[in-house]
PDB file of N, CA and C in Angstrom:
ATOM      1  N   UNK A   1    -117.898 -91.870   7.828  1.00  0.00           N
ATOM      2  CA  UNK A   1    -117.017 -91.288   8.819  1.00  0.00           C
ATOM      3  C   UNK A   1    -117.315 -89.799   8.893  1.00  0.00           C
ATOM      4  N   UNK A   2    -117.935 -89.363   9.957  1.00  0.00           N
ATOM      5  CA  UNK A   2    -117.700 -87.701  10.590  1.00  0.00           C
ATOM      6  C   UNK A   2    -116.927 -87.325  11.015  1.00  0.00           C
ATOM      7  N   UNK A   3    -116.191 -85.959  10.835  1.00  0.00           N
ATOM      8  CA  UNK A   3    -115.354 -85.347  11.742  1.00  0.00           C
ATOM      9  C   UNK A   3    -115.503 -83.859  11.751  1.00  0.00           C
ATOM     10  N   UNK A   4    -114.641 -83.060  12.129  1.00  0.00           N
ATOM     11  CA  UNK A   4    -114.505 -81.697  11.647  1.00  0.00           C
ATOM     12  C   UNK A   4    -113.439 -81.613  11.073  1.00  0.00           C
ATOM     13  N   UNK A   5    -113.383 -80.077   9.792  1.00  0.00           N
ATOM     14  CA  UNK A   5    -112.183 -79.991   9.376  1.00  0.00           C
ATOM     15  C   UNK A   5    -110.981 -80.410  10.255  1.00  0.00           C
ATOM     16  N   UNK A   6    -110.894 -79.143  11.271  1.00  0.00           N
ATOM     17  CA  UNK A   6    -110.035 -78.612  12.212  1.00  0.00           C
ATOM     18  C   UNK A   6    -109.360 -80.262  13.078  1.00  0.00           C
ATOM     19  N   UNK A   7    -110.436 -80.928  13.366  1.00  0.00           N
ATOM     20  CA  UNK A   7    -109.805 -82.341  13.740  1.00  0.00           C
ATOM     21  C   UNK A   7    -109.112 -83.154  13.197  1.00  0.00           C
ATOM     22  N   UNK A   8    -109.483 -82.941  11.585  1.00  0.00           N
ATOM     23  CA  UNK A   8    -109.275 -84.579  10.380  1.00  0.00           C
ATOM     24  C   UNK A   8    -107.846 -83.252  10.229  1.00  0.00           C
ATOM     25  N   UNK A   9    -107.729 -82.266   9.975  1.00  0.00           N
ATOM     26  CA  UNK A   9    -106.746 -81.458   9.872  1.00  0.00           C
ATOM     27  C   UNK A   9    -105.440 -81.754  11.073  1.00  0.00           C
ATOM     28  N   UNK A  10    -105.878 -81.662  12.193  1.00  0.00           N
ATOM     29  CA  UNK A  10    -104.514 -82.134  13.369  1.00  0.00           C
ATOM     30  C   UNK A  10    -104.396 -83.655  13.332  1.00  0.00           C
ATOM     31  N   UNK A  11    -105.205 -84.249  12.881  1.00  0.00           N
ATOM     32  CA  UNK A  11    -104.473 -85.456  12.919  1.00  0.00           C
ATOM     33  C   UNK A  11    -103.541 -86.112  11.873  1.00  0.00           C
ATOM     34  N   UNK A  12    -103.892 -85.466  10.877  1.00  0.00           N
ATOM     35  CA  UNK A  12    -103.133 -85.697   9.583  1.00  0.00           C
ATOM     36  C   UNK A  12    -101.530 -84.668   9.894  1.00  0.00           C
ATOM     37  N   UNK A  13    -102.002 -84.123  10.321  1.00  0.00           N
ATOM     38  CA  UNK A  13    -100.803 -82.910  10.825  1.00  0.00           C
ATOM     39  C   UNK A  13     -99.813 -83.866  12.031  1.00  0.00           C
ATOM     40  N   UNK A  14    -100.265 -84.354  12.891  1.00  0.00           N
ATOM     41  CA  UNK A  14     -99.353 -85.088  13.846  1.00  0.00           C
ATOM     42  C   UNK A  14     -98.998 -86.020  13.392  1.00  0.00           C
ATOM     43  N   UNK A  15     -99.438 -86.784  12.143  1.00  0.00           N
ATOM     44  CA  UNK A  15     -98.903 -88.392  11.518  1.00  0.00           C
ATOM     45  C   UNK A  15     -98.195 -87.869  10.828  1.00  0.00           C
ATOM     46  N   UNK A  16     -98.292 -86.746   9.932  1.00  0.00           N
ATOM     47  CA  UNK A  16     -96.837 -86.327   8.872  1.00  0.00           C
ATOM     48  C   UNK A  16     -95.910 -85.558   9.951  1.00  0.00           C
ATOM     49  N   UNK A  17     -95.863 -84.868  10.892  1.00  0.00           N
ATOM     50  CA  UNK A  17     -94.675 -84.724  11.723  1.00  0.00           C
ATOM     51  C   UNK A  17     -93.907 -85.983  12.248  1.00  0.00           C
ATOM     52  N   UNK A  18     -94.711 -86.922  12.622  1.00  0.00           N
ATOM     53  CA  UNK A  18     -94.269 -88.061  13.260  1.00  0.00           C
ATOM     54  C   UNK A  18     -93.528 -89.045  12.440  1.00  0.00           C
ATOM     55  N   UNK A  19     -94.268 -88.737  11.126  1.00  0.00           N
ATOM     56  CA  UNK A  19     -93.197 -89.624  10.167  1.00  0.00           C
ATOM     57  C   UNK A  19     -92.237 -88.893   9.746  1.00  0.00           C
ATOM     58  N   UNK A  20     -92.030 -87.328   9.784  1.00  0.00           N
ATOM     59  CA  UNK A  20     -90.437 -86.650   9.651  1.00  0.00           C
ATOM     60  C   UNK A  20     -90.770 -85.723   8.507  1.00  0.00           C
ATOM     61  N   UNK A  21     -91.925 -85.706   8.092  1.00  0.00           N
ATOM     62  CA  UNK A  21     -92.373 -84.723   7.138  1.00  0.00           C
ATOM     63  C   UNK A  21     -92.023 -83.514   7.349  1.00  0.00           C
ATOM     64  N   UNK A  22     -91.135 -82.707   6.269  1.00  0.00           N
ATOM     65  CA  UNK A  22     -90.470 -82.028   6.416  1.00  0.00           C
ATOM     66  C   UNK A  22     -91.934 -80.517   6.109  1.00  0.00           C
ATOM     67  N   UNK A  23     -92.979 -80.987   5.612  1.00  0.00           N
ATOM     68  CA  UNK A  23     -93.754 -79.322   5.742  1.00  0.00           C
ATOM     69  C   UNK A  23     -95.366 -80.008   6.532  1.00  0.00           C
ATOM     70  N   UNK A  24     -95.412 -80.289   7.510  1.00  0.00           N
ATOM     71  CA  UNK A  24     -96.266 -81.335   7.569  1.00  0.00           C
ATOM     72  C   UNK A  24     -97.780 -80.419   7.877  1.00  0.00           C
ATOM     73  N   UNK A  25     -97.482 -79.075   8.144  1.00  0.00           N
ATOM     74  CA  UNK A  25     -98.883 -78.216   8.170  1.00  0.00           C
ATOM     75  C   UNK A  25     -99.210 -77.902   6.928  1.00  0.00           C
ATOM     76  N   UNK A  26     -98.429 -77.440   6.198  1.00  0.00           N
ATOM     77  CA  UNK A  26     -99.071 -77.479   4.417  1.00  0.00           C
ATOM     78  C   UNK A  26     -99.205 -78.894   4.385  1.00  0.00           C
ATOM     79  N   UNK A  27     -99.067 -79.927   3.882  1.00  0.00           N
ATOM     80  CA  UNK A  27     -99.424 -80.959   3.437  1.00  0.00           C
ATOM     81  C   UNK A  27    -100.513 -81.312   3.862  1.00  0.00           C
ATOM     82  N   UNK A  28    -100.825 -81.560   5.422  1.00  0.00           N
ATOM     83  CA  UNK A  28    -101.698 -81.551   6.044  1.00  0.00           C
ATOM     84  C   UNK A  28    -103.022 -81.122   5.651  1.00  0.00           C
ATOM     85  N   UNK A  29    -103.205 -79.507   4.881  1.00  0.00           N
ATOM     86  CA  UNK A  29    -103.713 -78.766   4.935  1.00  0.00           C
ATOM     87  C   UNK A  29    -104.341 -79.253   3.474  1.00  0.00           C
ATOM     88  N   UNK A  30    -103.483 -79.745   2.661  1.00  0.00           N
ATOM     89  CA  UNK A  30    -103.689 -79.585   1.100  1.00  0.00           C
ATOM     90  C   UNK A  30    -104.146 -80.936   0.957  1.00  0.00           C
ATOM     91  N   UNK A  31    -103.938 -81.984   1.497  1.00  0.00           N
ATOM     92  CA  UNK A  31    -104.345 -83.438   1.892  1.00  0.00           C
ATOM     93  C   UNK A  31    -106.138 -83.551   2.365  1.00  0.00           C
ATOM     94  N   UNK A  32    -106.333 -82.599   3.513  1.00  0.00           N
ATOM     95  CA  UNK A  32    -107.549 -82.654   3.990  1.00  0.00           C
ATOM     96  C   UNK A  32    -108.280 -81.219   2.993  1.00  0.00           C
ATOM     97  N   UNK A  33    -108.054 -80.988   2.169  1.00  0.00           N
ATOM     98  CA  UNK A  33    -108.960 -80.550   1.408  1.00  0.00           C
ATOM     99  C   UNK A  33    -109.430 -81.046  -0.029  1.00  0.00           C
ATOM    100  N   UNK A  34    -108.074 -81.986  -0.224  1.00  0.00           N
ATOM    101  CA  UNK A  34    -108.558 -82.903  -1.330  1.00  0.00           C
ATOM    102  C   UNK A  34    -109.643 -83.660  -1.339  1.00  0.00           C
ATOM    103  N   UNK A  35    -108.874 -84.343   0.420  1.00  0.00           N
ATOM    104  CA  UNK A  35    -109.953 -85.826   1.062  1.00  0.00           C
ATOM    105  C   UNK A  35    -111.643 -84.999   1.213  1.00  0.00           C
ATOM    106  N   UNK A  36    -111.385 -83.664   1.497  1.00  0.00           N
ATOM    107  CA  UNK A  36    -113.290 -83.921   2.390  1.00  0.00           C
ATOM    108  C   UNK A  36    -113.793 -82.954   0.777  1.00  0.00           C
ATOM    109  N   UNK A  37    -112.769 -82.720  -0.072  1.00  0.00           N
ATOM    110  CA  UNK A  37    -113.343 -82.074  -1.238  1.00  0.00           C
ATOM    111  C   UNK A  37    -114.065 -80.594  -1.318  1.00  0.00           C
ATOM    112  N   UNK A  38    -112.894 -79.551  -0.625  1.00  0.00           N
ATOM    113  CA  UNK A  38    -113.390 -78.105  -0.139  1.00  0.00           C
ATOM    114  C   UNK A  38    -112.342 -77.685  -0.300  1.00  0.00           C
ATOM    115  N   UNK A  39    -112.549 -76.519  -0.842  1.00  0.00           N
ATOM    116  CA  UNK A  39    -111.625 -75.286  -1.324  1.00  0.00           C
ATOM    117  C   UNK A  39    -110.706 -75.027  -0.058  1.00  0.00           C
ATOM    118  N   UNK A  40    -109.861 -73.721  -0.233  1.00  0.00           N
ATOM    119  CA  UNK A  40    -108.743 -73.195   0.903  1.00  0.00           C
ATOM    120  C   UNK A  40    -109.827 -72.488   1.510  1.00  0.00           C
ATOM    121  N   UNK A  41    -110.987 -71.725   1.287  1.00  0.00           N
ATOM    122  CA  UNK A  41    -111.667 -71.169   1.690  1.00  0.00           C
ATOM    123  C   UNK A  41    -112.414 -71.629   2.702  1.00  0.00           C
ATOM    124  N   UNK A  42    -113.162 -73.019   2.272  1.00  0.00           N
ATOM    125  CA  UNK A  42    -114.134 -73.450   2.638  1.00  0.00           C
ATOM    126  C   UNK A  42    -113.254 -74.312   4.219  1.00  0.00           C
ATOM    127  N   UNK A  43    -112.364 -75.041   3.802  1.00  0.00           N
ATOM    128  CA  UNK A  43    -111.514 -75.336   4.810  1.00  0.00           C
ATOM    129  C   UNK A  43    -111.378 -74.273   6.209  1.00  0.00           C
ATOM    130  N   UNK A  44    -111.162 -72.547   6.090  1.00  0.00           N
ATOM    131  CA  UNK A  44    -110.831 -72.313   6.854  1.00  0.00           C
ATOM    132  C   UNK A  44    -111.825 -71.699   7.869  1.00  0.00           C
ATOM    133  N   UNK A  45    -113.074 -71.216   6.937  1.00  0.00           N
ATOM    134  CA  UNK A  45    -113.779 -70.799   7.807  1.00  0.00           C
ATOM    135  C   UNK A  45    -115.358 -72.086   7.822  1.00  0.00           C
ATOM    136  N   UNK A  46    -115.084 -73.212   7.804  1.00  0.00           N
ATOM    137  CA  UNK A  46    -116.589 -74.449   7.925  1.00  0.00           C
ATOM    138  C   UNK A  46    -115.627 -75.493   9.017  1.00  0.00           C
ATOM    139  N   UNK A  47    -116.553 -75.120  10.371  1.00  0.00           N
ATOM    140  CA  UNK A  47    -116.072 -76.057  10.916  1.00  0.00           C
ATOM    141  C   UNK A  47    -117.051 -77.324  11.671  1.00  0.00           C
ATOM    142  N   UNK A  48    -117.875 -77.250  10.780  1.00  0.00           N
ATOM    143  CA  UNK A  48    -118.986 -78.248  11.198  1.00  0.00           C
ATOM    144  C   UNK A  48    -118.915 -79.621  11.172  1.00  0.00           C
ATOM    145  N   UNK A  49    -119.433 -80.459  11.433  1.00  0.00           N
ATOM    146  CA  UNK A  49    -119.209 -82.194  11.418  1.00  0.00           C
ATOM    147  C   UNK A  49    -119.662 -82.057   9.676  1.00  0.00           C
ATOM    148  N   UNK A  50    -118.394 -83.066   9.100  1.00  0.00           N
ATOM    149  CA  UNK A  50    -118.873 -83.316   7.621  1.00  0.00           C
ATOM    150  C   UNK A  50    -118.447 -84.676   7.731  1.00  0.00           C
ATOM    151  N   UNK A  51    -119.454 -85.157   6.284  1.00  0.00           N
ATOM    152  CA  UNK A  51    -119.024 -86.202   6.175  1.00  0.00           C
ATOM    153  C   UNK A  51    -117.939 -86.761   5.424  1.00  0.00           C
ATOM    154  N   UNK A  52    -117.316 -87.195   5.697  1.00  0.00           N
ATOM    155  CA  UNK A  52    -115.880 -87.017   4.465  1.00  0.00           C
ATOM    156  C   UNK A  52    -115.937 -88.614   3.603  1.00  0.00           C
ATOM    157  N   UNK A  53    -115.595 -88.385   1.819  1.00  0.00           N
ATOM    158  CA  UNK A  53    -115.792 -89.438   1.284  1.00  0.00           C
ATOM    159  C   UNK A  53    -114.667 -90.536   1.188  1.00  0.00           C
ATOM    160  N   UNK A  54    -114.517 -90.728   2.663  1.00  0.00           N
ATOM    161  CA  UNK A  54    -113.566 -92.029   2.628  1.00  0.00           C
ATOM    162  C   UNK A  54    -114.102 -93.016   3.042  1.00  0.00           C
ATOM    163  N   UNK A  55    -113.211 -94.344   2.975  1.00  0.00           N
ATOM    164  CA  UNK A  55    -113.516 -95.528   3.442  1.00  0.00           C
ATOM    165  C   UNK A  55    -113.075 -95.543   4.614  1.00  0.00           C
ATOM    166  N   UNK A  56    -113.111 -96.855   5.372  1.00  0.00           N
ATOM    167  CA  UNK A  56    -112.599 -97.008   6.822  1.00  0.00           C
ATOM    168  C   UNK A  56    -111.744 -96.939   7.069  1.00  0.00           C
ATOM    169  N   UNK A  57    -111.105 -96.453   7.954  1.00  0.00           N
ATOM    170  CA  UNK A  57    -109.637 -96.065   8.160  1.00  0.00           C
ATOM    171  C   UNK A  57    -108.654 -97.272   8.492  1.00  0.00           C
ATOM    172  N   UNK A  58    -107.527 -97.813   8.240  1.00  0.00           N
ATOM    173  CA  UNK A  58    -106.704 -98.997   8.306  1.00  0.00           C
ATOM    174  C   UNK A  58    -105.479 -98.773   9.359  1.00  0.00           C
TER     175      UNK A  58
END
């Protein structure tokens, strides 16, 4: 699976608002840097297609 940060970042961001997540841009934020495995740094300024080490999405 490819994406960009900034993308895999708003979408994780609109599913925790939507489920009522009460901080859903931090979480968001701290979630997609676990998943694609990049620092706060690397997150804010790499916005290239990566490959991120997940499985297929359900």
């Amino acid at each position: 699976m490819s994406a960009t940060l900034v993308s895999l970042w708003t979408d994780v961001r609109k599913r925790l608002e939507a489920a009522g997540v009460e901080t859903p841009v931090l979480d968001a934020r701290l979630l997609v840097e676990a998943g694609a495995q990049v620092s706060r740094l690397e997150a804010a300024f790499r916005n290239e297609q990566i490959e991120l080490p997940l499985g297929p999405r359900r």
